[in-house]
Every structure is written in structure tokens, then in C-alpha cells.
C-alpha atoms as a PDB file:
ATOM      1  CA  UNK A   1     -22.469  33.615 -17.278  1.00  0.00           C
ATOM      2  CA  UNK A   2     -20.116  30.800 -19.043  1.00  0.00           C
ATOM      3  CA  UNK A   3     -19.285  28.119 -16.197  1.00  0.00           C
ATOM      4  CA  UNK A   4     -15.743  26.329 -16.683  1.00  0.00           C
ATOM      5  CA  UNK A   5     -15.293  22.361 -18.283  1.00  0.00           C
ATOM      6  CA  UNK A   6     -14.611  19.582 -16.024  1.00  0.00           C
ATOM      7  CA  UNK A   7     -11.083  19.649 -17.288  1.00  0.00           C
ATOM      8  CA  UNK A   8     -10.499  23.782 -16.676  1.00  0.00           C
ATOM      9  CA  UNK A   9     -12.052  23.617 -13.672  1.00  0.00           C
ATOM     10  CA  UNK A  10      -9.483  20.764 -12.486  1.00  0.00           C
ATOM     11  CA  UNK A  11      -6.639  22.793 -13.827  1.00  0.00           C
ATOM     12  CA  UNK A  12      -8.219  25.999 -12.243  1.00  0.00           C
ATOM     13  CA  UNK A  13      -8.003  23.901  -9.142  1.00  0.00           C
ATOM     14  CA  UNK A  14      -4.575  22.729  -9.216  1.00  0.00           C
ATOM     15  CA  UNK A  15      -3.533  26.391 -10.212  1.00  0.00           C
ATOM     16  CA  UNK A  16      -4.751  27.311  -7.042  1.00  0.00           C
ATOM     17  CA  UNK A  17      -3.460  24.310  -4.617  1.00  0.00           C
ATOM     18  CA  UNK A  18      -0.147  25.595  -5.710  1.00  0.00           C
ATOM     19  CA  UNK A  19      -0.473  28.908  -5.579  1.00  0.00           C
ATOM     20  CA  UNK A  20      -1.844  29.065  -1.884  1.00  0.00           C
ATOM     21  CA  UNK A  21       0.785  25.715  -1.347  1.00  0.00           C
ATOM     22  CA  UNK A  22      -1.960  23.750   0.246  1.00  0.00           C
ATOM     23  CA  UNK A  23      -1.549  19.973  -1.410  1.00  0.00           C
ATOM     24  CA  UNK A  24       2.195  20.231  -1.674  1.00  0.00           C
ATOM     25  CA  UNK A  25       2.570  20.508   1.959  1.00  0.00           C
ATOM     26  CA  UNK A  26       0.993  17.051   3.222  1.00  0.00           C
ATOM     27  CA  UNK A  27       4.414  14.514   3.923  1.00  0.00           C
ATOM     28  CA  UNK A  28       4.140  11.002   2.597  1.00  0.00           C
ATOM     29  CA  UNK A  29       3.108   8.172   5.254  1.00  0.00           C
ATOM     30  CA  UNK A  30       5.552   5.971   6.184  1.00  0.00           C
ATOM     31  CA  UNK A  31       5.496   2.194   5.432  1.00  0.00           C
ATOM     32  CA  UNK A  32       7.632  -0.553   7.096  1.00  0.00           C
ATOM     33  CA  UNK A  33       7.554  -3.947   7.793  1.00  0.00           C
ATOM     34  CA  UNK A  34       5.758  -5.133  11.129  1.00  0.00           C
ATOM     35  CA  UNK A  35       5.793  -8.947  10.545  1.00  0.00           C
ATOM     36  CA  UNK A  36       4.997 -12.072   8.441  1.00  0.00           C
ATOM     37  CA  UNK A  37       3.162 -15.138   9.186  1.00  0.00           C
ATOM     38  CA  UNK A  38       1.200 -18.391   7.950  1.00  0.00           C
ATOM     39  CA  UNK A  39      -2.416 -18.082   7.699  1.00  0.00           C
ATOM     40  CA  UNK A  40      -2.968 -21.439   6.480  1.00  0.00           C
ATOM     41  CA  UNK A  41      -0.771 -24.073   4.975  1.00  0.00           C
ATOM     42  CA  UNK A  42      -1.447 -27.040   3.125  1.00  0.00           C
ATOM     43  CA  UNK A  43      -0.104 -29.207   0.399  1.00  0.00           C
ATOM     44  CA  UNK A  44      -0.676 -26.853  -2.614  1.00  0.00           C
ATOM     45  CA  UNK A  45      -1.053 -23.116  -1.580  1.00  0.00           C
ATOM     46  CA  UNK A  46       0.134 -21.091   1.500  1.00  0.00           C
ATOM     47  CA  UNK A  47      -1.928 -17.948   2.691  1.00  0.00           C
ATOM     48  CA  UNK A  48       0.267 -15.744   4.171  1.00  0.00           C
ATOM     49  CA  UNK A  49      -0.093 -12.323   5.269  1.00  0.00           C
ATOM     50  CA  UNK A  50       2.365  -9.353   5.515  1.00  0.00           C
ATOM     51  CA  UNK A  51       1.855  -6.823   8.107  1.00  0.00           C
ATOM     52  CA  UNK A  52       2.900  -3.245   7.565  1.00  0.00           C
ATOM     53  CA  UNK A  53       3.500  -0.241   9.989  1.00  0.00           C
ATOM     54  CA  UNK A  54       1.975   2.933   8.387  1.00  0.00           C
ATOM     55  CA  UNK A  55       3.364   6.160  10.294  1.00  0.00           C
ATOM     56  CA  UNK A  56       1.821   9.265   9.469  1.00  0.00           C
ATOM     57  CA  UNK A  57       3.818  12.378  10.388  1.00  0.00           C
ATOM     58  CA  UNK A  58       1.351  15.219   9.563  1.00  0.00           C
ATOM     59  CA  UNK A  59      -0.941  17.440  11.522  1.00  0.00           C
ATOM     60  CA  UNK A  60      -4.391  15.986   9.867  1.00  0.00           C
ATOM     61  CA  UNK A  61      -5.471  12.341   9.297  1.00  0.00           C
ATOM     62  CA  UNK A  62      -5.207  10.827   6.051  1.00  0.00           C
ATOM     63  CA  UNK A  63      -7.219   8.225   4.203  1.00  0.00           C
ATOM     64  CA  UNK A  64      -6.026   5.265   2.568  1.00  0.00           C
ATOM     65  CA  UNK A  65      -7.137   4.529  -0.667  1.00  0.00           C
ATOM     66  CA  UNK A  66      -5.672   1.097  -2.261  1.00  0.00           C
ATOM     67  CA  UNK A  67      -2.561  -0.778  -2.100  1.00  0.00           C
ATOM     68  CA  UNK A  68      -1.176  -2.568  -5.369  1.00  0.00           C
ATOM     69  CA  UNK A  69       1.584  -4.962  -4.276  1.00  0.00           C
ATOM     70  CA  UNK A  70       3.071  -8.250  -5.786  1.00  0.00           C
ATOM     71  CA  UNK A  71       5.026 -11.467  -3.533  1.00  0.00           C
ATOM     72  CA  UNK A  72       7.936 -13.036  -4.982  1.00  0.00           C
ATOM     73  CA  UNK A  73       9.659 -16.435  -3.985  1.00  0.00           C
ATOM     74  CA  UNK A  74      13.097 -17.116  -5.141  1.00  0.00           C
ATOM     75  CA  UNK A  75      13.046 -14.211  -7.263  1.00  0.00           C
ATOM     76  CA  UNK A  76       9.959 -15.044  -9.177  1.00  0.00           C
ATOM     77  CA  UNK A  77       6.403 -13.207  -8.481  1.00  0.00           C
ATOM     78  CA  UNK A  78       3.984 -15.641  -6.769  1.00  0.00           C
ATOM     79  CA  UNK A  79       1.174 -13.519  -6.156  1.00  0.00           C
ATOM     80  CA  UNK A  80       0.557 -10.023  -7.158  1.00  0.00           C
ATOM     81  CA  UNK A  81      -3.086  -8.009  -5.505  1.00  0.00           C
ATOM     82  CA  UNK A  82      -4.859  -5.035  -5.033  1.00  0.00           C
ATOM     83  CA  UNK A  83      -6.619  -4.437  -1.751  1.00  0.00           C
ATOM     84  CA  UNK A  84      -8.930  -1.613  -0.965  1.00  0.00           C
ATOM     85  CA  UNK A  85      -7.083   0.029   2.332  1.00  0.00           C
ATOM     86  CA  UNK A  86     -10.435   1.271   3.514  1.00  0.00           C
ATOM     87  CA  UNK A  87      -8.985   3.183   6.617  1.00  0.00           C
ATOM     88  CA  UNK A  88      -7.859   6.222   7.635  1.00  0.00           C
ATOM     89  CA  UNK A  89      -4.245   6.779   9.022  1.00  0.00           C
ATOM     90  CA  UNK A  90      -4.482   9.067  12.290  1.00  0.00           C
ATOM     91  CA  UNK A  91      -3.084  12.188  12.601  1.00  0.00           C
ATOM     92  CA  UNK A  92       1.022  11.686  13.986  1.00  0.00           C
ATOM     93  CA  UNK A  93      -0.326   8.234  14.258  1.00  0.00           C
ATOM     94  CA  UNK A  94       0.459   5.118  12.957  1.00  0.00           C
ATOM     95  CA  UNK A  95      -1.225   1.924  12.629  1.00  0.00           C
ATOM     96  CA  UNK A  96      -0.600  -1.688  11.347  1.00  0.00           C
ATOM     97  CA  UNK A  97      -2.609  -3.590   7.957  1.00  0.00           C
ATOM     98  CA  UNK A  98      -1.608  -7.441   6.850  1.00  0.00           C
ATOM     99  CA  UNK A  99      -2.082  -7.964   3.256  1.00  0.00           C
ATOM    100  CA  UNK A 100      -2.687 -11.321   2.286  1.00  0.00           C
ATOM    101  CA  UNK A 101      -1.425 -13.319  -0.524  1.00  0.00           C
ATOM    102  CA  UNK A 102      -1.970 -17.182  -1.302  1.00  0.00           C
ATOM    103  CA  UNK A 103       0.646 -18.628  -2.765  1.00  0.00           C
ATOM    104  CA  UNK A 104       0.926 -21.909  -4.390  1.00  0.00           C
ATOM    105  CA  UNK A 105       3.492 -24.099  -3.620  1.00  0.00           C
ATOM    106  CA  UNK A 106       5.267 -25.369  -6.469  1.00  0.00           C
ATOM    107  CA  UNK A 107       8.654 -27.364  -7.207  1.00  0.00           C
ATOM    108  CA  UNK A 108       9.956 -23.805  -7.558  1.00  0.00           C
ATOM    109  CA  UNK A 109       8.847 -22.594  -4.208  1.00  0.00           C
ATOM    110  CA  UNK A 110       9.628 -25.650  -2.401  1.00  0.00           C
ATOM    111  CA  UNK A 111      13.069 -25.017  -3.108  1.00  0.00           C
ATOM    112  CA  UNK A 112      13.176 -21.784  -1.664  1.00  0.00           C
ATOM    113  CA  UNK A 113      12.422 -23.361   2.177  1.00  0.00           C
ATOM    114  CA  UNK A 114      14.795 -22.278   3.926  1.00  0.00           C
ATOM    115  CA  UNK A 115      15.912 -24.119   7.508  1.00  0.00           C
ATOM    116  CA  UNK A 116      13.475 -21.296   9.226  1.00  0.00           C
ATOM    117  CA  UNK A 117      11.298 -20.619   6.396  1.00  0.00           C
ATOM    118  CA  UNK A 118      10.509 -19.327   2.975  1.00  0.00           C
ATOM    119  CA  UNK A 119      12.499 -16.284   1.616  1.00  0.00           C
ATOM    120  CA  UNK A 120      10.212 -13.969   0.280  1.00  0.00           C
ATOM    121  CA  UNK A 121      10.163  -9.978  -0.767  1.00  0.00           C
ATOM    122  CA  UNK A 122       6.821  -8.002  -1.021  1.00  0.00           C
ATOM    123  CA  UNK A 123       6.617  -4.709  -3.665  1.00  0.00           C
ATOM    124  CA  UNK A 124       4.187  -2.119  -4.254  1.00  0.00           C
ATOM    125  CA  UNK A 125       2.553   1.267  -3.608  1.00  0.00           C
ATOM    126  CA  UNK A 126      -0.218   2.650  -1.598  1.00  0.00           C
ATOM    127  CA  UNK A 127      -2.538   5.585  -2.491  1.00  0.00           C
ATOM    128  CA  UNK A 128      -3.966   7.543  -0.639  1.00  0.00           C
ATOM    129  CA  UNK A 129      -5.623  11.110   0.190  1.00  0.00           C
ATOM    130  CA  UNK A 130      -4.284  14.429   1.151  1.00  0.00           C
ATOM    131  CA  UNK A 131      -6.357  16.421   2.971  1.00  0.00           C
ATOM    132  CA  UNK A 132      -8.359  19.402   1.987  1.00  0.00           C
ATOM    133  CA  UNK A 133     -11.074  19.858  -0.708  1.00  0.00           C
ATOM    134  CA  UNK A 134      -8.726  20.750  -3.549  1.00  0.00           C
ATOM    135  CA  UNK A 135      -7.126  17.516  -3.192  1.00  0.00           C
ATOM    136  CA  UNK A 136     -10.289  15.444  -3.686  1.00  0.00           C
ATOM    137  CA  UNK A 137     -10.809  16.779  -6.677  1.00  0.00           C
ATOM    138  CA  UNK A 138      -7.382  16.503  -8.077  1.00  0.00           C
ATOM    139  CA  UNK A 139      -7.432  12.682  -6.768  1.00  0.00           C
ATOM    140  CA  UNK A 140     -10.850  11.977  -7.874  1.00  0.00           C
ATOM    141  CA  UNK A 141     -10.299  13.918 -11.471  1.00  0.00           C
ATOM    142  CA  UNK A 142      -7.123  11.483 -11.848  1.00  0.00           C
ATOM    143  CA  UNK A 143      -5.031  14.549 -11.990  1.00  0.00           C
ATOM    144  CA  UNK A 144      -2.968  13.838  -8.627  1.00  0.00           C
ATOM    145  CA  UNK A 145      -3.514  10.458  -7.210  1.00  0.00           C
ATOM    146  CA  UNK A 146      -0.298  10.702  -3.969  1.00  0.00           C
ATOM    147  CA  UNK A 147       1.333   7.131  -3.615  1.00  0.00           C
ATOM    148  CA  UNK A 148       3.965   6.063  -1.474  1.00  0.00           C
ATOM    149  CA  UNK A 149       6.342   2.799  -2.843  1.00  0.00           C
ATOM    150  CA  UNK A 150       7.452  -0.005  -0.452  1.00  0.00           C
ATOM    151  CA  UNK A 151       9.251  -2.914  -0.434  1.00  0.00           C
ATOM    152  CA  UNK A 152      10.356  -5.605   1.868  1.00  0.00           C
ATOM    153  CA  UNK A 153      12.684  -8.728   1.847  1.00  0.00           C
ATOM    154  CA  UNK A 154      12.593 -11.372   4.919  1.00  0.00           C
ATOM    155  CA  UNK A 155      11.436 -15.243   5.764  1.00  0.00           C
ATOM    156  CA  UNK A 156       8.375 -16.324   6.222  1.00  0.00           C
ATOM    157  CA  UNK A 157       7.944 -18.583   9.121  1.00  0.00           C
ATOM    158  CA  UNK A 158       6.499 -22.466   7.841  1.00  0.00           C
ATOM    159  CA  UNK A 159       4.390 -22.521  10.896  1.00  0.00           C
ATOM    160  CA  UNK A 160       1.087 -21.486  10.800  1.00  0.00           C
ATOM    161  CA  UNK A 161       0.561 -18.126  12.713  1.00  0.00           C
ATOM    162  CA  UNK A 162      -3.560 -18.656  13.825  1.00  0.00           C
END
């Protein structure tokens, strides 16, 4: 009895996910902005951290995987991450995840104060897991890692928020 490569058995598997439709059918979380603030502040960096809203709207719980995002000031990148989501998004439930970023305060950035803050936009992508078996090993073969892209423009508040 011949058993099947790593790489026929992953396309074995995704030949049956959409056959029986059972990865196709998981919706994308939702992402949206749920604040800003000042972590800490002093003469040569800022920590900030941007809170997002993530909404599931399926029937089973997913798990986040990572979020790669990037901060920019006045149009330029300040600060660009990865941070290991390390939770799991109820099912129809939502839930809310800062992600930090230090940025240093330059002659560039000072210039983007505003009267009520800094003007800032944060990018990126999150990735995380469908459910199901089939899934796991499509994501954990590399063959279908889901993502869901976000992006948000607002002011960050000078005062410190703890």
C-alpha cells in the first residue's frame, strides 16, 4: 500500500474542502477601529496603542493567528509590527485587541501635532483560522493561510491614556 506525499496529500485535501464546500463557507471577521490612545510619552518616542473591534459573524469560533500592520505619521511609516493575536474570536461575537507601536518623535512627526493630536493611519492584515480539520492543514501546509486587510485614519490624543 503506497501512502500519498506531503504535497498530494495537501492537494488531496483541498480537493476535498471544495468539493464538500466546507472551508469556503467560513465569512471573514470584521475589523474596525475602537480607539487610540497614549501609553507613554516622552521627549523621544511615543507608545501608543490602537484598539480594534473584531466581529465575527459565523456559527463557530475562530482563532486568531497574527496581525502584520505598519503606523504612519504625516504620510510616512513610523512603525511597522507583527504581533501574535493569540486569541480566539467567539462565535457571532466580537471582541476588542490594542496593538502597540512606539514611535519616535522626530522633526517630521512633530510637525504633524495637530491642535488635538497627532494624525496618524494604521495598515495591515490579520490571519487567522477557519474552522474544521481540513483547514488546519491547508493553513499549516501554507496552502491557504485566510487574512482579512484593515486600515484606519484618525488623531491620536497627546495625552497619555494610563
Amino acid at each position: 500500500m503506497s501512502s500519498l506525499s506531503p504535497w498530494r496529500a495537501v492537494a488531496a485535501a483541498g480537493a476535498v474542502c471544495v468539493s464538500l464546500g466546507g472551508c469556503g463557507g467560513v465569512k471573514r471577521p470584521a475589523i474596525a477601529p475602537a480607539g487610540v490612545s497614549v501609553i507613554e510619552l516622552n521627549e523621544g518616542a511615543a507608545t501608543i496603542g490602537v484598539a480594534v473591534e473584531l466581529r465575527n459573524p459565523n456559527d463557530e469560533e475562530l482563532e486568531l493567528r497574527e496581525f502584520n500592520y505598519r503606523v504612519e505619521i504625516a504620510g510616512r511609516e513610523v512603525y511597522a509590527g507583527r504581533r501574535a493575536a493569540q486569541a480566539t474570536l467567539p462565535a457571532r461575537g466580537s471582541r476588542v485587541i490594542e496593538l502597540p507601536a512606539v514611535v519616535h518623535l522626530d522633526t517630521m512627526a512633530m510637525s504633524a501635532i495637530e491642535a488635538d493630536g497627532v494624525r496618524y493611519a494604521i495598515r495591515g492584515s490579520l490571519t487567522y483560522l477557519a474552522p474544521g480539520a481540513i483547514a488546519e492543514i491547508l493553513f499549516d501546509s501554507g496552502v491557504r493561510k485566510p487574512e482579512v486587510r484593515f486600515g484606519h485614519e484618525g488623531i491620536a490624543p497627546l495625552a497619555s491614556g494610563r
